[in-house]
Protein backbone atom coordinates (compact mmCIF):
# COMPACT_ATOMS: atom_id res chain seq x y z
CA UNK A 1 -2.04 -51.04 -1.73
CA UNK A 2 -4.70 -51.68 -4.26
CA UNK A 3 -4.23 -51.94 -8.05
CA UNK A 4 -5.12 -49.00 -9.84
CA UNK A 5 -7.85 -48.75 -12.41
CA UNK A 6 -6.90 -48.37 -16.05
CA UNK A 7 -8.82 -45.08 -15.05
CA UNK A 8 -6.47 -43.77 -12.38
CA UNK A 9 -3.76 -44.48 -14.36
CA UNK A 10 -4.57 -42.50 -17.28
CA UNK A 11 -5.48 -39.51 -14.28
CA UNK A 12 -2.18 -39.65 -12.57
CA UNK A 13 -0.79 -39.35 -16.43
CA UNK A 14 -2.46 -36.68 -17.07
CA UNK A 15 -1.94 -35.18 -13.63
CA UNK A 16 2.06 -35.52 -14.33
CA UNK A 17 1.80 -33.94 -17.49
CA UNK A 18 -0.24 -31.08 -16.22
CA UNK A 19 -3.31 -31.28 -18.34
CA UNK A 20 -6.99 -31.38 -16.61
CA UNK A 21 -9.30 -33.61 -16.96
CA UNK A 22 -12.70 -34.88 -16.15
């Protein structure tokens, strides 16, 4: 499994919290 971008991380965040993004 690769290491995730500081990117991706912030995504799946944002994903978890429920907010949208671009």
């Amino acid at each position: 499994m690769r290491e995730k971008t500081g990117g991706e991380i912030a995504a799946d965040y944002l994903i978890a919290e429920g907010v949208p993004y671009v």
